[in-house]
Protein backbone atom coordinates (compact mmCIF):
# COMPACT_ATOMS: atom_id res chain seq x y z
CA UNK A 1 30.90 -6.66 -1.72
CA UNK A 2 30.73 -2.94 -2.24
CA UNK A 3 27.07 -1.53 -3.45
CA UNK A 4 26.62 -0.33 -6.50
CA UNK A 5 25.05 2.70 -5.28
CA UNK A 6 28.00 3.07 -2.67
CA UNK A 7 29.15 6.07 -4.56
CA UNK A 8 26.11 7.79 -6.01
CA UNK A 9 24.37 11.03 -4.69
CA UNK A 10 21.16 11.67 -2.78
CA UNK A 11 20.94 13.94 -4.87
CA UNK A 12 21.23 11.61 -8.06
CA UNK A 13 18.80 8.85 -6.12
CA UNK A 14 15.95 11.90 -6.12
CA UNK A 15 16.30 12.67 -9.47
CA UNK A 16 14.39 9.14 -10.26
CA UNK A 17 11.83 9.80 -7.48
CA UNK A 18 11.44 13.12 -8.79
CA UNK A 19 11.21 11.67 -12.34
CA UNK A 20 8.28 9.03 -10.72
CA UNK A 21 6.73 11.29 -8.99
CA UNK A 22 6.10 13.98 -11.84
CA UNK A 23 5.11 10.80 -14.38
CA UNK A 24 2.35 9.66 -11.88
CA UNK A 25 1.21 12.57 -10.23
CA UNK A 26 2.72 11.44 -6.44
CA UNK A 27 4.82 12.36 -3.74
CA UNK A 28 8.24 10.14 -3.48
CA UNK A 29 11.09 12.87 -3.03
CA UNK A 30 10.35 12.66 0.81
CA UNK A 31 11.66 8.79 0.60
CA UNK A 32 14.15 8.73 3.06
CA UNK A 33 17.93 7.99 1.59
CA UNK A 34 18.40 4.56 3.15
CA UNK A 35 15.14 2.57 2.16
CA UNK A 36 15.22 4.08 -0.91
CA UNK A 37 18.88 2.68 -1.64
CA UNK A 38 17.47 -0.67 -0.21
CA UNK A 39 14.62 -0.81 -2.36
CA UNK A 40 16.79 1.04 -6.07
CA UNK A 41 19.70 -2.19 -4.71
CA UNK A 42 16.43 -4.82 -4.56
CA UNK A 43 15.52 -3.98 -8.03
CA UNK A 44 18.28 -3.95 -9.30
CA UNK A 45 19.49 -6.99 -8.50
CA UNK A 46 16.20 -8.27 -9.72
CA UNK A 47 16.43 -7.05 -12.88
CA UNK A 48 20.13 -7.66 -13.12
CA UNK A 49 20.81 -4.37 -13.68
CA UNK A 50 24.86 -3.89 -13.01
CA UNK A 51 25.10 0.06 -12.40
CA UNK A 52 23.66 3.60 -11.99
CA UNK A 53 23.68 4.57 -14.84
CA UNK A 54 21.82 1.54 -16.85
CA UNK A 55 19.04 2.00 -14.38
CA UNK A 56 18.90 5.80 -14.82
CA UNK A 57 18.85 5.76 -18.63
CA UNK A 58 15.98 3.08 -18.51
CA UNK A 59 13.93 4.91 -16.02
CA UNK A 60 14.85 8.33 -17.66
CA UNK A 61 13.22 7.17 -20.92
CA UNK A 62 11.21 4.45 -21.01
CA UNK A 63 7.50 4.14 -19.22
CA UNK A 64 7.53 0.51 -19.25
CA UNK A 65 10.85 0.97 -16.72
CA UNK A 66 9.16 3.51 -14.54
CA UNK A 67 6.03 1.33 -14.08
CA UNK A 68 8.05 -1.41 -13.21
CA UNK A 69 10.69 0.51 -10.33
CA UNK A 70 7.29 2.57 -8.94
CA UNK A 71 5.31 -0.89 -8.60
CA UNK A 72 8.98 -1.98 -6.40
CA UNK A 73 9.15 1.19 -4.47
CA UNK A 74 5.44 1.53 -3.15
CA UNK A 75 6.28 -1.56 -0.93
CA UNK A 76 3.26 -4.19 -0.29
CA UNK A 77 1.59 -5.58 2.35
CA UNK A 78 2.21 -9.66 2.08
CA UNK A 79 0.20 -10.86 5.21
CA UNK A 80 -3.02 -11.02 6.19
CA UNK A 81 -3.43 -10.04 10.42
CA UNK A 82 0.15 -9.11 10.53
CA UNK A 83 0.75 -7.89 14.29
CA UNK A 84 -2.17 -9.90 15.35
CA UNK A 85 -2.46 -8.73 18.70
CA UNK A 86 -3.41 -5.03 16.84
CA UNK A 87 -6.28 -6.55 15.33
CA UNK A 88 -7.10 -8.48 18.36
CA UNK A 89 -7.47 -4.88 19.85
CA UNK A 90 -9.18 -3.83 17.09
CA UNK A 91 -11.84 -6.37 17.13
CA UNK A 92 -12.31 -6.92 21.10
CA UNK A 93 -11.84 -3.35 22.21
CA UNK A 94 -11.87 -0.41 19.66
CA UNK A 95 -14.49 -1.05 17.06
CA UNK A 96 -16.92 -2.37 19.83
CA UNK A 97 -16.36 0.97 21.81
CA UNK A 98 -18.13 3.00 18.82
CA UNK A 99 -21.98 3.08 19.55
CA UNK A 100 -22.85 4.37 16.33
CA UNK A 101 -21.78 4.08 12.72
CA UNK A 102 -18.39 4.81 11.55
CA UNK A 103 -16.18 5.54 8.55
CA UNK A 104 -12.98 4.45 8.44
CA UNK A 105 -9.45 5.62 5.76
CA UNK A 106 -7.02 3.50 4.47
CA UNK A 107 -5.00 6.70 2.90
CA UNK A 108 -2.53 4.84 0.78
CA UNK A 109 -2.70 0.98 -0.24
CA UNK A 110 -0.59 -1.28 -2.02
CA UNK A 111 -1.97 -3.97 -1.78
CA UNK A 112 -5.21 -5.54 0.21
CA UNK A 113 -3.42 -7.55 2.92
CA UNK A 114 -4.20 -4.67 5.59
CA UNK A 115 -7.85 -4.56 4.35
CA UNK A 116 -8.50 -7.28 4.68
CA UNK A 117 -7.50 -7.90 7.93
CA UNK A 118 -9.79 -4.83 8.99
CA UNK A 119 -12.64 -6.37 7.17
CA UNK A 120 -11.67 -10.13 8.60
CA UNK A 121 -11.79 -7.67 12.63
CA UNK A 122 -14.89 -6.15 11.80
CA UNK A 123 -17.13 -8.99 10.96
CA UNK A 124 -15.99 -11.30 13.36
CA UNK A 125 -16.17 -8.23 16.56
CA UNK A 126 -20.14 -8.47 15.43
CA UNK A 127 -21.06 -4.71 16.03
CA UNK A 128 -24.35 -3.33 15.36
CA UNK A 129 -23.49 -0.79 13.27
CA UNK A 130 -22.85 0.36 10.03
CA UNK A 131 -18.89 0.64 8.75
CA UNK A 132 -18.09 2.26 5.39
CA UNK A 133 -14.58 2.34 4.36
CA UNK A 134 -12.64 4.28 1.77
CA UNK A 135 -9.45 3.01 0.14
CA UNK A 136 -6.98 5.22 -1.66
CA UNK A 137 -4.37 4.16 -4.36
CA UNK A 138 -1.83 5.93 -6.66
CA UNK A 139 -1.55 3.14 -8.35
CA UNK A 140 -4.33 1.60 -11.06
CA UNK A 141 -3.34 -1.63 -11.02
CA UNK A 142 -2.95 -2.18 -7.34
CA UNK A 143 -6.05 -0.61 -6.73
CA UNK A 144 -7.78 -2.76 -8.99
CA UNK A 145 -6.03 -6.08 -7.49
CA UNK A 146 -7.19 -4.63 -4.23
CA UNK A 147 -10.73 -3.92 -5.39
CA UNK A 148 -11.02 -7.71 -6.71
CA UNK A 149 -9.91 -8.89 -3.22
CA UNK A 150 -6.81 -10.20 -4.56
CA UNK A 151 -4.04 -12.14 -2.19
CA UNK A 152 -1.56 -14.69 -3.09
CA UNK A 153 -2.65 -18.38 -2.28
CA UNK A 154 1.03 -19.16 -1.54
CA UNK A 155 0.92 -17.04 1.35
CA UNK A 156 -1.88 -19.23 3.81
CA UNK A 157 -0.02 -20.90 5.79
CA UNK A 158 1.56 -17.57 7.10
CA UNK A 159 -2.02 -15.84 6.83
CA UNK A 160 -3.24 -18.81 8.46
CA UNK A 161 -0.93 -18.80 11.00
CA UNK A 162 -1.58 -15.47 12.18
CA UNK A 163 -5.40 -16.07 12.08
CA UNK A 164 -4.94 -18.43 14.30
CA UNK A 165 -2.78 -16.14 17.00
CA UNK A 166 -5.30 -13.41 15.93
CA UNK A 167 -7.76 -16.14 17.78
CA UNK A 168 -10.25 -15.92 15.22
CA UNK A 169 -13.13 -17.77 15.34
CA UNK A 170 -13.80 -19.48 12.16
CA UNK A 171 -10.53 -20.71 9.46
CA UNK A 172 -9.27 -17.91 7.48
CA UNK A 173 -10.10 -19.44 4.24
CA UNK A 174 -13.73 -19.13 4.65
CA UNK A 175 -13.04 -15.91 3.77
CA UNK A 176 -11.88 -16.36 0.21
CA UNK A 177 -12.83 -17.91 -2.78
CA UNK A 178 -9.55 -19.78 -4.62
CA UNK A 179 -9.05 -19.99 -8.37
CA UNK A 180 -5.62 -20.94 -10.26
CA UNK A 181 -3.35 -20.82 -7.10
CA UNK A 182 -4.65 -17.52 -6.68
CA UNK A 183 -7.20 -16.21 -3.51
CA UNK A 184 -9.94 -13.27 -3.44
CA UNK A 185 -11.91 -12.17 -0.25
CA UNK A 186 -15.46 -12.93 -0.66
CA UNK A 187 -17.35 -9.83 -2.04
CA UNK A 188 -20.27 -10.14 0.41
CA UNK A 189 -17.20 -8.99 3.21
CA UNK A 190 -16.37 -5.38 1.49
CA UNK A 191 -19.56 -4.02 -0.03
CA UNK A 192 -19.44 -0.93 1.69
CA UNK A 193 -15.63 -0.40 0.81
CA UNK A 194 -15.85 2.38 -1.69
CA UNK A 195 -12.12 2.81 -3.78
CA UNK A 196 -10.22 5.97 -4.92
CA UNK A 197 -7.56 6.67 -7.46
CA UNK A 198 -6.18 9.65 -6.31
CA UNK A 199 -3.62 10.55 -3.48
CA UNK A 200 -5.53 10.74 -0.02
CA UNK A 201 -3.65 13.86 0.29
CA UNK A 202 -5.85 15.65 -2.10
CA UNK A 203 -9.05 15.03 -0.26
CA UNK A 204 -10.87 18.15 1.40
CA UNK A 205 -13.04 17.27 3.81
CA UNK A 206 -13.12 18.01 7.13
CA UNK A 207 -13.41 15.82 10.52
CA UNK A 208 -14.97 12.97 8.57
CA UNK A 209 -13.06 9.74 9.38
CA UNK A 210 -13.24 7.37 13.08
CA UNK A 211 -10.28 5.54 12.47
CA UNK A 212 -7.60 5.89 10.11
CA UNK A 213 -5.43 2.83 9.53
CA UNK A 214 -2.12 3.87 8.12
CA UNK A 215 0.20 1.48 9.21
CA UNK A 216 4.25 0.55 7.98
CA UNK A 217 3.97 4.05 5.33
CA UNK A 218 5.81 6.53 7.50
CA UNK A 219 8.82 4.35 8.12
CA UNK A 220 9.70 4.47 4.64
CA UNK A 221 9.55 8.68 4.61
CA UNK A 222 11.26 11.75 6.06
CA UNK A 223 10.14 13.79 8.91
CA UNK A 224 9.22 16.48 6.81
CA UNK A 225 6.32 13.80 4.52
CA UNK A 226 5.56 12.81 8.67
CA UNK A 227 4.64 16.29 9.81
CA UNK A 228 2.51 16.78 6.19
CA UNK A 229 1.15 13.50 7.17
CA UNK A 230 -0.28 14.24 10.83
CA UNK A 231 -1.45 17.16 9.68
CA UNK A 232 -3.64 16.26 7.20
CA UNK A 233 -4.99 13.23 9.41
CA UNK A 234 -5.36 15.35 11.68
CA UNK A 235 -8.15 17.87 9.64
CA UNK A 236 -9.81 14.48 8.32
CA UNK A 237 -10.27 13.12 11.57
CA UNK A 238 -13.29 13.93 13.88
CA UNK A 239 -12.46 15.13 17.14
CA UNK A 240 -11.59 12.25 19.63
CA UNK A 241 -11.40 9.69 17.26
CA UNK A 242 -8.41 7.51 16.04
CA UNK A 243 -5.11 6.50 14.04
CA UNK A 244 -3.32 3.42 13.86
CA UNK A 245 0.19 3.40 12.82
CA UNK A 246 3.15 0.61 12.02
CA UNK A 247 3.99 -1.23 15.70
CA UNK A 248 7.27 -0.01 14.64
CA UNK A 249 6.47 3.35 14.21
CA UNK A 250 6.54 6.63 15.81
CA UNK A 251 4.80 9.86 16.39
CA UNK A 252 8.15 11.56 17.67
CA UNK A 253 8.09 14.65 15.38
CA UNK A 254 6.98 17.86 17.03
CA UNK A 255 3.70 18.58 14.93
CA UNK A 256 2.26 15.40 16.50
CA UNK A 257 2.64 16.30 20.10
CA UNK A 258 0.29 18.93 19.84
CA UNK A 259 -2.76 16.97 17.67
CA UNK A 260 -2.34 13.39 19.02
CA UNK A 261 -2.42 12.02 22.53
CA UNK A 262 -1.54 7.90 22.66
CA UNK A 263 -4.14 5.58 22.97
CA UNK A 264 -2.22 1.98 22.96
CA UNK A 265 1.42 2.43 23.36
CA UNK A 266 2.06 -1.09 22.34
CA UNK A 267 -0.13 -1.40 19.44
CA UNK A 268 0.55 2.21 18.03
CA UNK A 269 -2.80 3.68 18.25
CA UNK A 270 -3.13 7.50 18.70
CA UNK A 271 -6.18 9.72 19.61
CA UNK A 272 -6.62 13.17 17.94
CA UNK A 273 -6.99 15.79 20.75
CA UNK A 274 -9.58 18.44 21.13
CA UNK A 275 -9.04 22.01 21.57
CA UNK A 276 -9.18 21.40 25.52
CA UNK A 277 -6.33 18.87 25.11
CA UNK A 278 -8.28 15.42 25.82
């Protein structure tokens, strides 16, 4: 069966990112053509929405619309310790190697699976220092689902599962509190998780961040958001210190050759390099 969007422009497909992206104040038009088509085909077959056209006029002019297609295209997180070997690493090797405190970005979140996780790594690696982390969000509502420790209670047997291949050391749902088929990560877990509504890509400062955790973001965007991207983790980072990408990702474009040197090939972990190359 022939998509509906078979026939229809890039140039027509950017015209609702651009429309998005000047409603809410963020960067979509770098999408790249084919998830976007997945994602506009996904809605629209979940909306039952037959052509083009009926979803352009809807997104064109109604807010309720464009609320509902950005909440689809900034693409969630649904499991806690996806990967699990990455947070193995994480909690065995990385965050034990820093002797001192740390700070640690989460530049763009849809949700608080991958939070989570990091918060789930950190207490059970039992370091001795202080970790404060800051969480960006475009999006108010997600942010304040994330802030709440929100995840779906449907979901534990997967998050379970991959708790236990994580090898944690407790059960996974000591972690939450559960209320109307719905679970929330224990507050005591993210008190020094401070949370932004803004785009991380407005932020100034300089070399201020250990470890940035921006994993599964870049697959969904062009080489020209990637080399933006780098670049700006690249100022926010302190010298030496680290990003964590999708295990599915790459650092192939040019601009990163010259400001990252790999860490962990397998679990996609980079180190910024210095001005003497290390």
């Amino acid at each position: 069966m022939p998509s509906c969007l078979e026939n229809i422009s890039d140039t027509h497909l950017n015209r609702l990112l651009y429309i998005l992206s000047q409603s809410y104040k963020i960067d979509l038009v770098d999408m790249t053509p084919t998830f976007t088509r997945i994602l506009l085909e996904d809605f629209m077959d979940d909306f039952s929405l037959k052509t083009f056209e009926e979803l352009r006029d809807k997104i064109e002019t109604s807010e309720f619309w464009q609320d509902k297609l950005l909440d689809h295209l900034m693409v969630p997180d649904t499991e806690l310790l996806r990967d699990p070997s990455f947070w193995r690493y994480l909690r065995d090797v990385l965050l034990p190697a820093f002797k001192s405190n740390i700070r640690v970005f989460f530049p763009e979140l849809n949700s608080g699976e991958e939070l989570y996780s990091f918060l789930i790594a950190l207490h059970e690696s039992d370091v001795n220092y202080e970790c404060d982390v800051d969480v960006y969000s475009t999006n108010e509502k997600k942010l304040n689902l994330i802030k709440n420790g929100f995840v779906f209670a449907k979901n534990f047997s997967l998050n379970s599962d991959n708790y236990n291949r994580f090898q944690g050391s407790k059960n996974v749902e000591t972690y939450f509190d559960f209320s109307n088929g719905k679970a929330y990560l224990k507050p005591k877990f993210y008190l020094k998780t401070m949370f932004y509504l803004s785009s991380w890509q407005d932020i100034q400062p300089k070399e201020i961040y250990d470890l940035v955790i921006y994993r599964n973001k870049l697959l969904l965007f062009n080489d020209n958001f990637h080399a933006h991207a780098v670049n700006k983790i690249h100022t926010i980072l302190k010298n030496k210190s680290f990003l964590a990408i999708g295990i599915n990702e790459t650092l192939d474009i040019s601009a990163a050759k010259f400001k990252f040197t790999e860490h962990h090939f397998a679990e996609k972990i980079f180190k910024k390099r210095t001005f003497d190359g290390l």
